[in-house]
PDB file of N, CA and C in Angstrom:
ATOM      1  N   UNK A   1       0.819  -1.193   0.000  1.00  0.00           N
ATOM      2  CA  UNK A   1       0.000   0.000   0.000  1.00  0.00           C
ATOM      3  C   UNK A   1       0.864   1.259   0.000  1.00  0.00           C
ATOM      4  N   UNK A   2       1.961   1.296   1.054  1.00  0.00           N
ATOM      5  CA  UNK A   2       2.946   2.378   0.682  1.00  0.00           C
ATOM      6  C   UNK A   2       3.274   2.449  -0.744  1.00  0.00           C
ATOM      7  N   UNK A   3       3.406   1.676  -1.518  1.00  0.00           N
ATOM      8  CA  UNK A   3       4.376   1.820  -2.997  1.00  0.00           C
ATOM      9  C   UNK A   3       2.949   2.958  -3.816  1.00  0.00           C
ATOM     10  N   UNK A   4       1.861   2.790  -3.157  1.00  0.00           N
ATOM     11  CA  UNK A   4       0.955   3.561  -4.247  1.00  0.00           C
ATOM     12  C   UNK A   4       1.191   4.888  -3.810  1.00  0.00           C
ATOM     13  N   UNK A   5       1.536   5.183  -2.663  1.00  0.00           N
ATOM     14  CA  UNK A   5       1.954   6.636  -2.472  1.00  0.00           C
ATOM     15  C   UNK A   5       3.036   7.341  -3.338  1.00  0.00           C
ATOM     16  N   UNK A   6       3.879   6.333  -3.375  1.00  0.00           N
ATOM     17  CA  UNK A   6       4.552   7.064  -5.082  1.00  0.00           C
ATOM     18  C   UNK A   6       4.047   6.799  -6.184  1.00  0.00           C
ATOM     19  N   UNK A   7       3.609   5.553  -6.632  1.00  0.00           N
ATOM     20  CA  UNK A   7       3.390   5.123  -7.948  1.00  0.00           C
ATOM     21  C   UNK A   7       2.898   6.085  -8.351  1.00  0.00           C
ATOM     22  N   UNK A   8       1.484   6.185  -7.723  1.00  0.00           N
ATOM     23  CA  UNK A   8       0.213   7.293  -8.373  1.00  0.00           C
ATOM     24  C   UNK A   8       0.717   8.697  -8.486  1.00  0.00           C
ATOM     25  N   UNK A   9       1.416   8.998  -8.052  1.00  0.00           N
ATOM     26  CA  UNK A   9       2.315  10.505  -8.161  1.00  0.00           C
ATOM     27  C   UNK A   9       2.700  10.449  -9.711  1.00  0.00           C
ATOM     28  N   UNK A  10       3.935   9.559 -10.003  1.00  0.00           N
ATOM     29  CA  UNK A  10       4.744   9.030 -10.712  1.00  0.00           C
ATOM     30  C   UNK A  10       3.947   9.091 -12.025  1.00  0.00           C
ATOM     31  N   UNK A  11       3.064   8.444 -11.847  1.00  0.00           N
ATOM     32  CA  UNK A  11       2.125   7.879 -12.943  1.00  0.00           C
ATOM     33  C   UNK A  11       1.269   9.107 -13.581  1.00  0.00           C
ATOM     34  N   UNK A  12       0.901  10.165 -12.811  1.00  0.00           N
ATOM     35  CA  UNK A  12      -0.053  11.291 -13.077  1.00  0.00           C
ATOM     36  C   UNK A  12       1.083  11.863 -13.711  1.00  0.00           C
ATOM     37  N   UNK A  13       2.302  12.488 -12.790  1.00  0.00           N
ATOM     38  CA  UNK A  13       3.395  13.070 -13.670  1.00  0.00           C
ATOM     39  C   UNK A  13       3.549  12.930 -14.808  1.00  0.00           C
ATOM     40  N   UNK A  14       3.941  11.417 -15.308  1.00  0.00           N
ATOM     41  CA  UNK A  14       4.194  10.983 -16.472  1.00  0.00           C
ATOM     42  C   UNK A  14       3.397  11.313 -17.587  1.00  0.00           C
ATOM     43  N   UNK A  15       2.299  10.865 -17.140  1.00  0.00           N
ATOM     44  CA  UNK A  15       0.715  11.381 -17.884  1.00  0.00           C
ATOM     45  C   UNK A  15       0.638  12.597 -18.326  1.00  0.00           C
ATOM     46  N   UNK A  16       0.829  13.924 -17.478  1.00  0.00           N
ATOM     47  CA  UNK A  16       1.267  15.155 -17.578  1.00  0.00           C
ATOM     48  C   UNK A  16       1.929  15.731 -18.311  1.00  0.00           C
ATOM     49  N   UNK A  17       3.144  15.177 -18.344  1.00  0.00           N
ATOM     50  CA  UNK A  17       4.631  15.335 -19.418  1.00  0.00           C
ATOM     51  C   UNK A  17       3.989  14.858 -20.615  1.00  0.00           C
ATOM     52  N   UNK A  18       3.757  13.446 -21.376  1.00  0.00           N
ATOM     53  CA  UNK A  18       3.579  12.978 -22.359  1.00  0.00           C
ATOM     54  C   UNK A  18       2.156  14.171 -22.603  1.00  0.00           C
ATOM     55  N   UNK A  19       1.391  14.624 -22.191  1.00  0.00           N
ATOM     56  CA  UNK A  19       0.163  15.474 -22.805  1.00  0.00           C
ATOM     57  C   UNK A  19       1.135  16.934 -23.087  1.00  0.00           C
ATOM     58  N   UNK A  20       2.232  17.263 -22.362  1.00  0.00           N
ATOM     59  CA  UNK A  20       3.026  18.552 -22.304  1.00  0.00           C
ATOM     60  C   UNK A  20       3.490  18.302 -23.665  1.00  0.00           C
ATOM     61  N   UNK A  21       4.400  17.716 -23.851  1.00  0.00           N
ATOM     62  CA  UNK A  21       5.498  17.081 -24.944  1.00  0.00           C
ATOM     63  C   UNK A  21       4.445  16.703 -25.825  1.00  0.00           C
ATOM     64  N   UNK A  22       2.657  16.423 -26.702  1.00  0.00           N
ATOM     65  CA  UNK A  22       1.949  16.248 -27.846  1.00  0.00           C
ATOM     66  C   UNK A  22       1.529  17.449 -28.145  1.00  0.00           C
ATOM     67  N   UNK A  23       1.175  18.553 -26.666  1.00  0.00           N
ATOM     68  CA  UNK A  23       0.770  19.922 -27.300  1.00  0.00           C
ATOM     69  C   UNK A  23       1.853  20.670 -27.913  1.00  0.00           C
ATOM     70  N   UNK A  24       2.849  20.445 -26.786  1.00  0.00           N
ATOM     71  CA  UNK A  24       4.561  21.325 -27.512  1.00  0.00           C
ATOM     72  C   UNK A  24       4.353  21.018 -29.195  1.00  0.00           C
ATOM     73  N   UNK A  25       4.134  19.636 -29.327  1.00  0.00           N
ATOM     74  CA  UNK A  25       4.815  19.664 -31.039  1.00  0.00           C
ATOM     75  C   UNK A  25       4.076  19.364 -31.658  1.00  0.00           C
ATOM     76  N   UNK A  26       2.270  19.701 -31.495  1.00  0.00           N
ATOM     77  CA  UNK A  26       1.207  20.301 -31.542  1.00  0.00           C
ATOM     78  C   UNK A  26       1.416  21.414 -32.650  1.00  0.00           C
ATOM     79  N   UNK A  27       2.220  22.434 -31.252  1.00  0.00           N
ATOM     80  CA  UNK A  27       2.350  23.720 -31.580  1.00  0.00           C
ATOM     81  C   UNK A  27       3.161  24.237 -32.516  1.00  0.00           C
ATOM     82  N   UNK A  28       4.178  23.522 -32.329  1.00  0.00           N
ATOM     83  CA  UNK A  28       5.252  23.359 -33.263  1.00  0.00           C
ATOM     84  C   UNK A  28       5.128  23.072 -34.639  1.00  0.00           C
ATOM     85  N   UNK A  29       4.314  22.806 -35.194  1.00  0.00           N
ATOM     86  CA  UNK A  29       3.599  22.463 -36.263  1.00  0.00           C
ATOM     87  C   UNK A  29       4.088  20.794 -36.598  1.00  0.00           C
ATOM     88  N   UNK A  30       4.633  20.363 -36.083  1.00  0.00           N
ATOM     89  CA  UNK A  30       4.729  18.665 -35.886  1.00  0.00           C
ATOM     90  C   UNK A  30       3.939  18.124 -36.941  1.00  0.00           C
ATOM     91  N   UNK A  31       2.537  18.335 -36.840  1.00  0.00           N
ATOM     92  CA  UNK A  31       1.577  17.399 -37.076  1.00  0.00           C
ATOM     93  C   UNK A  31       0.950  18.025 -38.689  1.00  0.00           C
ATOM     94  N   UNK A  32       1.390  19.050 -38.910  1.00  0.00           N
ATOM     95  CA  UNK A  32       0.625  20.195 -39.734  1.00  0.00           C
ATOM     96  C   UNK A  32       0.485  19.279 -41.446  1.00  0.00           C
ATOM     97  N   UNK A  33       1.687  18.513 -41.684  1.00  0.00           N
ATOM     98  CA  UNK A  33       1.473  17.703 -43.112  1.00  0.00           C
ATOM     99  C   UNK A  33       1.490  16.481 -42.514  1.00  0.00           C
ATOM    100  N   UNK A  34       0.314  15.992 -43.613  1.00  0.00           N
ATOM    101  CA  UNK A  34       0.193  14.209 -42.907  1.00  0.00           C
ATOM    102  C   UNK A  34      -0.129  13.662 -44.019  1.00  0.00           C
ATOM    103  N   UNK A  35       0.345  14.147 -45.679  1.00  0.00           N
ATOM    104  CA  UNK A  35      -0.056  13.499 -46.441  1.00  0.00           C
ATOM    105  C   UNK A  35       1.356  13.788 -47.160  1.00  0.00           C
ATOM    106  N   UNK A  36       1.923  14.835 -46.905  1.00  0.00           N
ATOM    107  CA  UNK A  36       2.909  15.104 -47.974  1.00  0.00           C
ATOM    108  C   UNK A  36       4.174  14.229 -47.554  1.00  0.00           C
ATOM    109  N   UNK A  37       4.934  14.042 -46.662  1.00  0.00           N
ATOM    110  CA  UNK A  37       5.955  12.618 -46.754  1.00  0.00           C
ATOM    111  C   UNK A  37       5.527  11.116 -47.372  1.00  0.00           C
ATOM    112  N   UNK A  38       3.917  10.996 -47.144  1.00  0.00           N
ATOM    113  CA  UNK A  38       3.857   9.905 -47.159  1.00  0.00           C
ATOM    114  C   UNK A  38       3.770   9.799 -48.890  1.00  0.00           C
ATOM    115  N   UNK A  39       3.408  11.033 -49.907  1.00  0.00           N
ATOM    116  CA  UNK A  39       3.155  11.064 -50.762  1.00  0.00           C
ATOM    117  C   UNK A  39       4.689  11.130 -51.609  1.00  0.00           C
ATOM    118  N   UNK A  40       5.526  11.950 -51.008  1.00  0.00           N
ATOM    119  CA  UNK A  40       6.848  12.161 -51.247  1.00  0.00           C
ATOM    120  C   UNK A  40       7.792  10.979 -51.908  1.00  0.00           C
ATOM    121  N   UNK A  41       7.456  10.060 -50.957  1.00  0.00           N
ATOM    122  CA  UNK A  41       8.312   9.022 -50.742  1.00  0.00           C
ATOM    123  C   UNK A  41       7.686   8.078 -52.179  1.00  0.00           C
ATOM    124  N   UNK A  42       6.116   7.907 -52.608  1.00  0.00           N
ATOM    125  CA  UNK A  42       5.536   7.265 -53.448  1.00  0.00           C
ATOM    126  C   UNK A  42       6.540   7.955 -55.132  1.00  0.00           C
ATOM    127  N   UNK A  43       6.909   9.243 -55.101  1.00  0.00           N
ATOM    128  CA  UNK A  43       7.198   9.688 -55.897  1.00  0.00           C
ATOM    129  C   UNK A  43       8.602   9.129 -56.714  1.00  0.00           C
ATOM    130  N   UNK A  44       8.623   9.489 -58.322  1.00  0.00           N
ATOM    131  CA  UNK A  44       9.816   8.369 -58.406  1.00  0.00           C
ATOM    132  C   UNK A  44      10.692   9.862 -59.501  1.00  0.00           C
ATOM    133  N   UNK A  45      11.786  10.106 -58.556  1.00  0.00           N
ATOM    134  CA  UNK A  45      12.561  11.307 -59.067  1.00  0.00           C
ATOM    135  C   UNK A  45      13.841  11.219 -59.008  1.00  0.00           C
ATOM    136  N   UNK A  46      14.476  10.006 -59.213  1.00  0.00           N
ATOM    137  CA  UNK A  46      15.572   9.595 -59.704  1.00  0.00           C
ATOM    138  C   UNK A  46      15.911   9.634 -60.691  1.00  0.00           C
ATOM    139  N   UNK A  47      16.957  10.519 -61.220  1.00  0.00           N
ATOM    140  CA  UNK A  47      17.699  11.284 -62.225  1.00  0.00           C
ATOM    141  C   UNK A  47      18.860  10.794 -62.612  1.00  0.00           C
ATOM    142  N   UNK A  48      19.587   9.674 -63.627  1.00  0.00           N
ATOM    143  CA  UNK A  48      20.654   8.932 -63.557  1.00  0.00           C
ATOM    144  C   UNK A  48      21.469   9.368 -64.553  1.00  0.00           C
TER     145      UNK A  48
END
């Protein structure tokens, strides 16, 4: 029963950070293209 006196701390923290660190790169525009790498890569622009 003592160990939940940290765990649950631990665990909310963590929870906290990982929601901190999706808005950060959120904001960051991280997320802003979600079609253009994947489209990028389909592309064939090899020049020999």
């Amino acid at each position: 029963m003592e160990s939940l006196y940290l765990l649950i701390p631990i665990s909310v923290a963590l929870v906290f950070g990982a929601l901190w660190l999706f808005f950060k790169a959120s904001d960051d525009g991280q997320f802003d293209d979600m079609e253009g790498p994947a489209l990028r890569v389909l592309q064939d622009n090899d020049r020999i």
